[in-house]
C-alpha atoms as a PDB file:
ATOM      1  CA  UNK A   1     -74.831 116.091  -4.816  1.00  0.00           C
ATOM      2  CA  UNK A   2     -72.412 117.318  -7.599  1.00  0.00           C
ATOM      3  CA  UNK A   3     -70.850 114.308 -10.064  1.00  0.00           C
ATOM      4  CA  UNK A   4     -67.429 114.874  -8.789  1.00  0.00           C
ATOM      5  CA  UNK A   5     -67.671 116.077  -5.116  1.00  0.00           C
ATOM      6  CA  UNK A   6     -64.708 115.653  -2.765  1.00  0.00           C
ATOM      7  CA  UNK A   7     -62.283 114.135  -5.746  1.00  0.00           C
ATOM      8  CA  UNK A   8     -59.351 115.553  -6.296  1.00  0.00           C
ATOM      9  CA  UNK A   9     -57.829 115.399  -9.884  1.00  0.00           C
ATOM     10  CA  UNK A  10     -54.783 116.255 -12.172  1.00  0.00           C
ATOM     11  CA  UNK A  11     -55.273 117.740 -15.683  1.00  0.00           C
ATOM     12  CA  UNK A  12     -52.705 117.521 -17.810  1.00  0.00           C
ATOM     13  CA  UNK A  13     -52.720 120.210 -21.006  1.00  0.00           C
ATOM     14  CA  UNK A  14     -55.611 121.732 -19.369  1.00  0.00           C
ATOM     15  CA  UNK A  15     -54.336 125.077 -19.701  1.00  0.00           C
ATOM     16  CA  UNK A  16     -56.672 125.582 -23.145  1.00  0.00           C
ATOM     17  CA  UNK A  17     -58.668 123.862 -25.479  1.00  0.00           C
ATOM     18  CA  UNK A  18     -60.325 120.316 -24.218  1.00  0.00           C
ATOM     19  CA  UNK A  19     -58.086 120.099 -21.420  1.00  0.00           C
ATOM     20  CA  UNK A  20     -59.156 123.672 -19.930  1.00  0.00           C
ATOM     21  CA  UNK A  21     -62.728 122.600 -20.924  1.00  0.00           C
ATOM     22  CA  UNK A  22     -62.552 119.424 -18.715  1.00  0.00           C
ATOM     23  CA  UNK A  23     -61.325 121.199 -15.984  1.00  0.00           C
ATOM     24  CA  UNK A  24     -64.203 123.447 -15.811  1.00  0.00           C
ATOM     25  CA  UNK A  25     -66.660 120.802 -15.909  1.00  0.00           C
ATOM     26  CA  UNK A  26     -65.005 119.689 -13.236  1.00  0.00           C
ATOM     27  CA  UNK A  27     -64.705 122.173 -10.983  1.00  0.00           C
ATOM     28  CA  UNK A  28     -68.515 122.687 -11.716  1.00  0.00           C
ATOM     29  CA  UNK A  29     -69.296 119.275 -10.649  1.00  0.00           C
ATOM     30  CA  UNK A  30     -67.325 119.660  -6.961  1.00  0.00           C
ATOM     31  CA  UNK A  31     -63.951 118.403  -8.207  1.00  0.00           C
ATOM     32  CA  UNK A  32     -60.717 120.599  -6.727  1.00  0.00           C
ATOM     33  CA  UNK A  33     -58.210 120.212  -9.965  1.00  0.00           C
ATOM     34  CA  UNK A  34     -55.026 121.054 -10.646  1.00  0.00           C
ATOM     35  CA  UNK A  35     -54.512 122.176 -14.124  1.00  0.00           C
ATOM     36  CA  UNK A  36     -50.956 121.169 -15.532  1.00  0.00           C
ATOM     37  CA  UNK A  37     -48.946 122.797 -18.849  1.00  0.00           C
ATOM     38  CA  UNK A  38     -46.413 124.610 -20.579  1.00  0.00           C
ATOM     39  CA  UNK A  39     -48.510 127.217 -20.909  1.00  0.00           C
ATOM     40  CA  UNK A  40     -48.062 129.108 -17.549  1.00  0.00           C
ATOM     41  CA  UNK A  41     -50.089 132.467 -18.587  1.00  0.00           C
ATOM     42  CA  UNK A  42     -52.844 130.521 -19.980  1.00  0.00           C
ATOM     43  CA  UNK A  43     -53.132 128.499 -16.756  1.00  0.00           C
ATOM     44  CA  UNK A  44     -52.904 131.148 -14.258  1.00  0.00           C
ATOM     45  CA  UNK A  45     -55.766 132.856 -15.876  1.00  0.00           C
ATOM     46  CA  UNK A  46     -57.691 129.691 -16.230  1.00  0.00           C
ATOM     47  CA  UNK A  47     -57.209 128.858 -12.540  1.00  0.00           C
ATOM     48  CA  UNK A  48     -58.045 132.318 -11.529  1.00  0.00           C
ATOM     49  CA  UNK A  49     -61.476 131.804 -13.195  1.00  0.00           C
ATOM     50  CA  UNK A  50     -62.115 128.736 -11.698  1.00  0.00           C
ATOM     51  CA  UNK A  51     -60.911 130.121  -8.122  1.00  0.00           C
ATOM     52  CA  UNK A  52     -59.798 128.429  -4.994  1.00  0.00           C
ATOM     53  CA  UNK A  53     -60.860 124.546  -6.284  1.00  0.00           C
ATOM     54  CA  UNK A  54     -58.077 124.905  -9.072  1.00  0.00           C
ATOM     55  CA  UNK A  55     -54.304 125.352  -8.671  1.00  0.00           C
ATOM     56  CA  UNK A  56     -52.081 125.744 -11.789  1.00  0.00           C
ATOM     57  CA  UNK A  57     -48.908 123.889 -11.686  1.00  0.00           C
ATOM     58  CA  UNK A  58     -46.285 124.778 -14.157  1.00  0.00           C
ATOM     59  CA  UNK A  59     -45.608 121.331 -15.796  1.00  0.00           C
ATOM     60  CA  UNK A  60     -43.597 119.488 -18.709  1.00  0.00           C
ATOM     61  CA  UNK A  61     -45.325 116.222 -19.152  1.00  0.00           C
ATOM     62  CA  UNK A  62     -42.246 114.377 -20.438  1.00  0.00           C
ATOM     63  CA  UNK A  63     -40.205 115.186 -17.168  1.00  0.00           C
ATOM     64  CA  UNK A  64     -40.396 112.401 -14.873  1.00  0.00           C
ATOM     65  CA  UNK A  65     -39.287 113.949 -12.015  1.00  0.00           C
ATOM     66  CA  UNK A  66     -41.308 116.900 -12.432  1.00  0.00           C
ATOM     67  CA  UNK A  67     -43.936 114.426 -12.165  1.00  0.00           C
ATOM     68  CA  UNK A  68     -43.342 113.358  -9.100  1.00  0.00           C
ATOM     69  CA  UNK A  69     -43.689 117.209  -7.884  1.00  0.00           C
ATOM     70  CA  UNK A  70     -46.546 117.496  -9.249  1.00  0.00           C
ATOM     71  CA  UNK A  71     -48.615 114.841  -7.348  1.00  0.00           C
ATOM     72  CA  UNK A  72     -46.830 115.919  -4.508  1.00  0.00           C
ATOM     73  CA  UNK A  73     -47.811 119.765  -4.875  1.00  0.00           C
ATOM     74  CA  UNK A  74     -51.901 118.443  -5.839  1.00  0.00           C
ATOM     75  CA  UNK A  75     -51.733 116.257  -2.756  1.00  0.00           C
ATOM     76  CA  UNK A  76     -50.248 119.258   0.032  1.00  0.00           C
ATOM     77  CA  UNK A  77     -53.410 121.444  -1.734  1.00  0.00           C
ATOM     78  CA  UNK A  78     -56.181 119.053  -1.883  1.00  0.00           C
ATOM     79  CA  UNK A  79     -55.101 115.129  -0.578  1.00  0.00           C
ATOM     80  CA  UNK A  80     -54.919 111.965  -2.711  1.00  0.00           C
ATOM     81  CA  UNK A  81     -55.265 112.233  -6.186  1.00  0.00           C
ATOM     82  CA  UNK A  82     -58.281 110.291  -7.198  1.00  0.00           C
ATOM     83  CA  UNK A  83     -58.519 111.045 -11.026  1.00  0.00           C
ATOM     84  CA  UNK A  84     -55.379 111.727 -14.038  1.00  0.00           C
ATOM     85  CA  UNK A  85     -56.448 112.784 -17.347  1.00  0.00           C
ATOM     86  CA  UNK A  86     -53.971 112.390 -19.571  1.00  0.00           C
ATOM     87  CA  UNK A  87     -54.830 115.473 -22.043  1.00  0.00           C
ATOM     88  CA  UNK A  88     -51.754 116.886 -23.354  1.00  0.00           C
ATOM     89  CA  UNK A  89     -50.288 116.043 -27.047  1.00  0.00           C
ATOM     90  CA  UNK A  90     -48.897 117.764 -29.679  1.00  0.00           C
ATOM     91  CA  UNK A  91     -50.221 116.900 -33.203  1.00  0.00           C
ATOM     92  CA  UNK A  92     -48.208 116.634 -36.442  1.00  0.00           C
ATOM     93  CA  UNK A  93     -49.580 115.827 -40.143  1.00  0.00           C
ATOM     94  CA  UNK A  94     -46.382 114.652 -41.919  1.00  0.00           C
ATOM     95  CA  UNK A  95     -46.437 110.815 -43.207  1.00  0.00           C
ATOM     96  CA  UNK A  96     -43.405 108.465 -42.610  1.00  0.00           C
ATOM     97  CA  UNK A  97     -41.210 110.088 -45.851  1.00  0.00           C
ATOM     98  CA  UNK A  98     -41.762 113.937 -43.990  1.00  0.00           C
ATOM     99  CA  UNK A  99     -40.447 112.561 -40.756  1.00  0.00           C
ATOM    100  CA  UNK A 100     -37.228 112.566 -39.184  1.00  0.00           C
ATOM    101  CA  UNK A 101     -35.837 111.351 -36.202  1.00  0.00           C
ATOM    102  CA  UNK A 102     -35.970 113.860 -34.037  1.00  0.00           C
ATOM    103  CA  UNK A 103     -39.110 114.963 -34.568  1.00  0.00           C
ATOM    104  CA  UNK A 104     -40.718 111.187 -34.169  1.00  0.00           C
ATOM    105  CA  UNK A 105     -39.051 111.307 -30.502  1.00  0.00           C
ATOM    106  CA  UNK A 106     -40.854 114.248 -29.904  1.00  0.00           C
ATOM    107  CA  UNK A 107     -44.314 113.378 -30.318  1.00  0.00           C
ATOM    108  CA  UNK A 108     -44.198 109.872 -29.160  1.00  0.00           C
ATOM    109  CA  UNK A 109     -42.330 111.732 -25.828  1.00  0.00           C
ATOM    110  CA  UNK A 110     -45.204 114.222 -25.714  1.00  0.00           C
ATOM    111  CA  UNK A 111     -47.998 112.030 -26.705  1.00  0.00           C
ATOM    112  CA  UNK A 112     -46.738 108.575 -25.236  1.00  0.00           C
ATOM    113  CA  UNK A 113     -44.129 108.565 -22.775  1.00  0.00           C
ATOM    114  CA  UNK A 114     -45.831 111.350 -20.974  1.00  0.00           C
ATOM    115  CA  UNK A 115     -49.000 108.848 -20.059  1.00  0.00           C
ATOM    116  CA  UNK A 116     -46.572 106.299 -19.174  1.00  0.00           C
ATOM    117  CA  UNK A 117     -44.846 108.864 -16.246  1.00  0.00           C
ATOM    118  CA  UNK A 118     -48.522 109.997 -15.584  1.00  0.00           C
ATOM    119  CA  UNK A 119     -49.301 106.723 -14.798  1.00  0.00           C
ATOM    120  CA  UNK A 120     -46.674 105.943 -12.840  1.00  0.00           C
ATOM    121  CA  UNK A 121     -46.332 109.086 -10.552  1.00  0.00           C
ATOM    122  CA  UNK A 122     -50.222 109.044  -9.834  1.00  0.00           C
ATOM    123  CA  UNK A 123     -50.127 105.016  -8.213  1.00  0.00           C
ATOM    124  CA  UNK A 124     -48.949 106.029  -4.879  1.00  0.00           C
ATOM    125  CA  UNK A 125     -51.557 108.326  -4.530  1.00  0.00           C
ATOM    126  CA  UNK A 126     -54.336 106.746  -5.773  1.00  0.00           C
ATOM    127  CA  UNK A 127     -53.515 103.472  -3.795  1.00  0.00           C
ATOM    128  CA  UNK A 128     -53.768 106.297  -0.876  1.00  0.00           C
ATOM    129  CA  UNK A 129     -57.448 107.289  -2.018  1.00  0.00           C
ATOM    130  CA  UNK A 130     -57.998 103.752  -2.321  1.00  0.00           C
ATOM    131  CA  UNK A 131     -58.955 103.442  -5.757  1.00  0.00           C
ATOM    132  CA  UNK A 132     -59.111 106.370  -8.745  1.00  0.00           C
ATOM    133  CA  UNK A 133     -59.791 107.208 -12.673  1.00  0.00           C
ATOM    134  CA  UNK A 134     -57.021 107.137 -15.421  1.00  0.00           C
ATOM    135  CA  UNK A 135     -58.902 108.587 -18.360  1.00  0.00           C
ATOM    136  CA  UNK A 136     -56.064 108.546 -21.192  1.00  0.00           C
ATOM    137  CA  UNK A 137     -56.812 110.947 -24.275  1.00  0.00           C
ATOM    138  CA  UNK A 138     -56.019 109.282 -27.655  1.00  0.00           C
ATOM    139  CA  UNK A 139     -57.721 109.745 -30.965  1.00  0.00           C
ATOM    140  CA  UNK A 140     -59.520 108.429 -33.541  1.00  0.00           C
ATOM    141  CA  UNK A 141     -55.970 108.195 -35.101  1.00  0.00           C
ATOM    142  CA  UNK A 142     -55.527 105.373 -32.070  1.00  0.00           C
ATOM    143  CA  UNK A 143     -58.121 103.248 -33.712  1.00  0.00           C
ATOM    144  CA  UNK A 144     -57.529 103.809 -37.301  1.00  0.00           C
ATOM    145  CA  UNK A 145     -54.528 104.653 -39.522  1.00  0.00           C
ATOM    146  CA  UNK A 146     -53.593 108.124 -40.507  1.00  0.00           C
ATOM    147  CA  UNK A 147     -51.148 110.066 -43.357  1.00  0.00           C
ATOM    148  CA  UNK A 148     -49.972 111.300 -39.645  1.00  0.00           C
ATOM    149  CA  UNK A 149     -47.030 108.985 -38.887  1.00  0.00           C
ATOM    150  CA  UNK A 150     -45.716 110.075 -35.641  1.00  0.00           C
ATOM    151  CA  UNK A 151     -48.874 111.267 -34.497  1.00  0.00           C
ATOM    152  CA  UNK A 152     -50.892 107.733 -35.074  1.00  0.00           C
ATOM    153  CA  UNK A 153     -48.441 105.718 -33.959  1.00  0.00           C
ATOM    154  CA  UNK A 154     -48.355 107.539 -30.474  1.00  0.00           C
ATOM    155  CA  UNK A 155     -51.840 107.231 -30.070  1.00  0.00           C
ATOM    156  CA  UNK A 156     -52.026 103.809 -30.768  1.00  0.00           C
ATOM    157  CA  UNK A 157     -49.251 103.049 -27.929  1.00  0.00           C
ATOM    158  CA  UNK A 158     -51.933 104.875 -25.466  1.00  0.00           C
ATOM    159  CA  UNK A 159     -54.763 102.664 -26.046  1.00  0.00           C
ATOM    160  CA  UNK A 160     -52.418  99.896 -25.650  1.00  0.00           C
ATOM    161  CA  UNK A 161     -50.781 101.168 -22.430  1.00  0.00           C
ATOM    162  CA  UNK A 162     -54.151 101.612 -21.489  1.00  0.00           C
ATOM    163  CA  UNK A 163     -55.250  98.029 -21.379  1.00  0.00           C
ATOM    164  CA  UNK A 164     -52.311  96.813 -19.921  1.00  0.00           C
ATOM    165  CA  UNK A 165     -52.275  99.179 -16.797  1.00  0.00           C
ATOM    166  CA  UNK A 166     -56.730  98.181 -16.520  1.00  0.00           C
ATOM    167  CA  UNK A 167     -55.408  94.764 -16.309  1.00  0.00           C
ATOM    168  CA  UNK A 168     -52.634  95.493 -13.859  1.00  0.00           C
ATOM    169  CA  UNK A 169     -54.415  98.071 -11.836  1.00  0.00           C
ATOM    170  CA  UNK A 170     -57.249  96.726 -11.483  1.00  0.00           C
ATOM    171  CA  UNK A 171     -57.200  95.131  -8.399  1.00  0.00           C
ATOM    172  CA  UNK A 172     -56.108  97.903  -6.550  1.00  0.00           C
ATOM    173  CA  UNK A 173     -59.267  99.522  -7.808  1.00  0.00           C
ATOM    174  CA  UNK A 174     -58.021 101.626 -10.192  1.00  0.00           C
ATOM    175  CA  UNK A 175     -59.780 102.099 -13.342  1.00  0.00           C
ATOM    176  CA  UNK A 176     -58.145 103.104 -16.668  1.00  0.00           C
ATOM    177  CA  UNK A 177     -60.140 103.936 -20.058  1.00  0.00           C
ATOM    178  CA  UNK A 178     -58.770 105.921 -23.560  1.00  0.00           C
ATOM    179  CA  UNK A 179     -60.689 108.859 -25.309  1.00  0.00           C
ATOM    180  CA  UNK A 180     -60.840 108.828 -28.811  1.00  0.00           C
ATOM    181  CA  UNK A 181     -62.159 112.300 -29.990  1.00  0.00           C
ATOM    182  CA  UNK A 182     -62.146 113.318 -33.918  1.00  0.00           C
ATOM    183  CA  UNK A 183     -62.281 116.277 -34.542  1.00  0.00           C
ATOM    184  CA  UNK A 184     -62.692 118.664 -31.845  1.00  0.00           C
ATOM    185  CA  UNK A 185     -63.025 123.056 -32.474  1.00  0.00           C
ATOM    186  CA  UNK A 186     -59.327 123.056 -30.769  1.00  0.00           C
ATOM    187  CA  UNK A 187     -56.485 125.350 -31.120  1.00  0.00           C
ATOM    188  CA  UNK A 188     -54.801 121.950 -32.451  1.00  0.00           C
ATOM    189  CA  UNK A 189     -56.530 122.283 -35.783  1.00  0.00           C
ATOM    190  CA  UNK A 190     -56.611 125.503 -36.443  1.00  0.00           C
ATOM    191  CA  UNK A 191     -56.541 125.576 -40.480  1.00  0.00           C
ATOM    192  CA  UNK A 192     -57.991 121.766 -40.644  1.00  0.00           C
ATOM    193  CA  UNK A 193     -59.715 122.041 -44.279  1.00  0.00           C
ATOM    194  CA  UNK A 194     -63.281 121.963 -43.903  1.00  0.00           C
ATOM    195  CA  UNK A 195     -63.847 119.193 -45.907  1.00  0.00           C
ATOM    196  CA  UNK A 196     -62.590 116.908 -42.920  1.00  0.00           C
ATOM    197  CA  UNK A 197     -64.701 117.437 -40.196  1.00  0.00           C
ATOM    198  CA  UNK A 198     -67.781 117.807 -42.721  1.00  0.00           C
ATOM    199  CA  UNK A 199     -66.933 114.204 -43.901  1.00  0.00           C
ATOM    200  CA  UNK A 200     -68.035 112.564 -40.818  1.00  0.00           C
ATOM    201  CA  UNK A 201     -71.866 111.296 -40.360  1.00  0.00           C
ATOM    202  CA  UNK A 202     -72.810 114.406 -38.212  1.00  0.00           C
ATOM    203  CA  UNK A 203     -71.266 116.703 -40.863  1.00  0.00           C
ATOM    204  CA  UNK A 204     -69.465 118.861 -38.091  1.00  0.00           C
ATOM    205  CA  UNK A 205     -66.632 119.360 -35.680  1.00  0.00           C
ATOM    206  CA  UNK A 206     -67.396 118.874 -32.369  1.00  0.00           C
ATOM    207  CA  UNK A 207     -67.493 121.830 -29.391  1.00  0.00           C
ATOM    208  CA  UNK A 208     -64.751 120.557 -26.491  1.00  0.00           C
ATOM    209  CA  UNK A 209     -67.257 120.238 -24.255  1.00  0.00           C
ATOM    210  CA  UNK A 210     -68.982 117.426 -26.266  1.00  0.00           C
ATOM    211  CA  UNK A 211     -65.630 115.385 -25.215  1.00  0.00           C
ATOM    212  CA  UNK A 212     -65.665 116.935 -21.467  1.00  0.00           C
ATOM    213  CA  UNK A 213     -69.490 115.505 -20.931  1.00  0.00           C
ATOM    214  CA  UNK A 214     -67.258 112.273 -21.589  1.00  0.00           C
ATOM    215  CA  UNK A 215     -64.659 112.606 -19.651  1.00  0.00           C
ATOM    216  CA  UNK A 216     -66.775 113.728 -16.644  1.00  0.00           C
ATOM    217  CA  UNK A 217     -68.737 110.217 -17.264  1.00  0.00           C
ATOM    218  CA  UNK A 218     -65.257 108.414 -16.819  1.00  0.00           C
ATOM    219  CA  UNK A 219     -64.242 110.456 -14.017  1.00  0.00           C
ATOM    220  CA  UNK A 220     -66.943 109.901 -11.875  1.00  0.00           C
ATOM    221  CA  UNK A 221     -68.370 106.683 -10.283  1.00  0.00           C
ATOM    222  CA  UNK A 222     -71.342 106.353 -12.536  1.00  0.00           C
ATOM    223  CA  UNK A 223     -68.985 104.631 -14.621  1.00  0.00           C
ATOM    224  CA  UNK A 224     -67.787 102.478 -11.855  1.00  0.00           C
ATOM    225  CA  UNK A 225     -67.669  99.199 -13.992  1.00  0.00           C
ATOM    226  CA  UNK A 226     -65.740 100.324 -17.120  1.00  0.00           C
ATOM    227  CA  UNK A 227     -62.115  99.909 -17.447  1.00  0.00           C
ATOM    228  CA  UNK A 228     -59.569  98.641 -20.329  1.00  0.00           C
ATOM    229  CA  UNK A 229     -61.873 100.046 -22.703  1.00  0.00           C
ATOM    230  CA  UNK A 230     -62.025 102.726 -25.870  1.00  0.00           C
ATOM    231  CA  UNK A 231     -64.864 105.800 -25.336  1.00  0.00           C
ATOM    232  CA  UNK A 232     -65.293 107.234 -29.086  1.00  0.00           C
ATOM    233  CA  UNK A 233     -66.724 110.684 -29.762  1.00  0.00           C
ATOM    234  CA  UNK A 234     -66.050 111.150 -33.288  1.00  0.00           C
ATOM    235  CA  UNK A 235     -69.219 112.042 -34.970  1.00  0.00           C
ATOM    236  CA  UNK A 236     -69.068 108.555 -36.501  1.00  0.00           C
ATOM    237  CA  UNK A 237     -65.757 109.346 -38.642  1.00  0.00           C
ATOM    238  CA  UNK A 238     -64.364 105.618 -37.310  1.00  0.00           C
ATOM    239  CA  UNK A 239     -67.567 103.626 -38.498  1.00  0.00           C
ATOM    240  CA  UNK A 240     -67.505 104.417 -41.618  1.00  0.00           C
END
C-alpha cells in the first residue's frame, strides 16, 4: 500500500520549486492534492502532469476568505482534507536598516499570517476526517538569526504558531510539526553566492526532493507520534 493512500491534502506554493516537488511525491504515494498559488500557468501545467489526483486552485495565501474557498473547492473534489502544508513564502535579504514598513508587512503577511488562515480554514475539515497533518515550512532562519530581518522574524513566528496549535489541536488528533530546510536548489535563491551553501557540513545545496522525502514522513502516519516539534534538513548549517 502507497504512504499516502486515500488522504486528501492542500499544498500551498506548490505550483514550483519544493512545493511542486512535494506534491509529486505525493501524488506518487496515493495522495489526491490540490496544488495552491499565484502562479496559475505554472500550476495548471503541474496538475496536468500529475493528472486526475491533482486539482490546481488559483490561490492568494494571505486572503482569508479565499481560504475558506479553497477547502471548500478540495473537499467537493476529493472529501475532508486530511493534510496542509504550509509551503508558500517569499524571501527577502535586507537587514533591519534596508527595511521599511511596507515591505516588513509583506513578508510577515506572506510568510506568517498566511499559516495562521491555513490553519484556521483547514480545522473544520480535518475535525471531519477525524484527525490530519499540519506540516508548516519555516527555515533554518526560524531557528537561528539572519542579516534577513523580515524574513527571520516570520519564520520564527511559524515555529511558534506551530507549538501552540500541537498543543491546542492535539486532542482533536491533529498533528502539527515545522520544516526547517537550508538551503534548497529553489527558484528562491537563484544567485545565492556559492560560498553559502558550500559552508555547511555536507558542502552542498540540497535537491527539493531531499525536503519532500521529509515532508512525506510528516504527512503520513508513520510519524503518528510527532507533533509540536522542529524537522531540520539543513546539511548541518544550524549545528555548527
Amino acid at each position: 500500500m502507497a504512504r499516502l493512500d486515500g488522504k486528501v491534502a492542500v499544498i500551498t506554493g506548490g505550483a514550483r520549486g519544493m512545493g511542486a516537488e512535494h506534491a509529486r511525491r505525493f501524488v506518487a504515494e496515493g495522495a489526491s492534492v490540490v496544488i495552491s498559488d499565484v502562479l496559475k500557468d505554472d500550476g495548471a501545467a503541474l496538475a496536468d502532469e500529475l493528472g486526475g489526483k491533482a486539482l490546481f486552485l488559483a490561490h492568494d495565501v494571505t486572503d482569508g476568505s479565499r481560504w475558506d474557498e479553497v477547502v471548500r473547492e478540495a473537499e467537493e473534489a476529493f472529501g475532508p482534507v486530511d493534510v496542509l502544508v504550509n509551503n508558500a513564502g517569499i524571501s527577502s535579504g535586507s537587514g533591519l536598516q534596508g527595511t521599511d514598513e511596507e515591505h516588513f508587512r509583506r513578508i510577515i503577511d506572506v510568510n506568517q499570517v498566511s499559516v495562521f488562515l491555513g490553519m484556521k480554514a483547514v480545522l473544520p475539515s480535518m475535525r471531519r476526517a477525524a484527525g490530519g497533518s499540519i506540516i508548516n515550512v519555516s527555515s533554518t532562519s526560524g531557528l537561528v538569526g539572519s542579516q534577513a530581518f523580515a524574513y527571520t522574524a516570520s519564520k520564527f513566528a511559524v515555529r511558534g504558531m506551530t507549538k501552540a496549535a500541537a498543543i491546542e489541536l492535539g486532542p482533536m488528533g491533529i498533528r502539527v510539526n515545522s520544516v526547517h530546510p537550508g538551503y534548497i536548489r529553489t527558484p528562491m535563491i537563484t544567485g545565492l553566492p556559492d560560498r553559502l551553501p558550500a559552508a555547511t557540513p555536507l558542502g552542498r545545496a540540497a535537491d527539493p526532493s531531499e525536503v519532500s522525502s521529509l515532508v512525506l514522513y510528516l504527512a503520513s502516519d508513520e510519524s503518528s507520534f510527532s507533533t509540536g516539534s522542529e524537522f531540520v534538513v539543513d546539511g548541518g548549517f544550524t549545528a555548527q
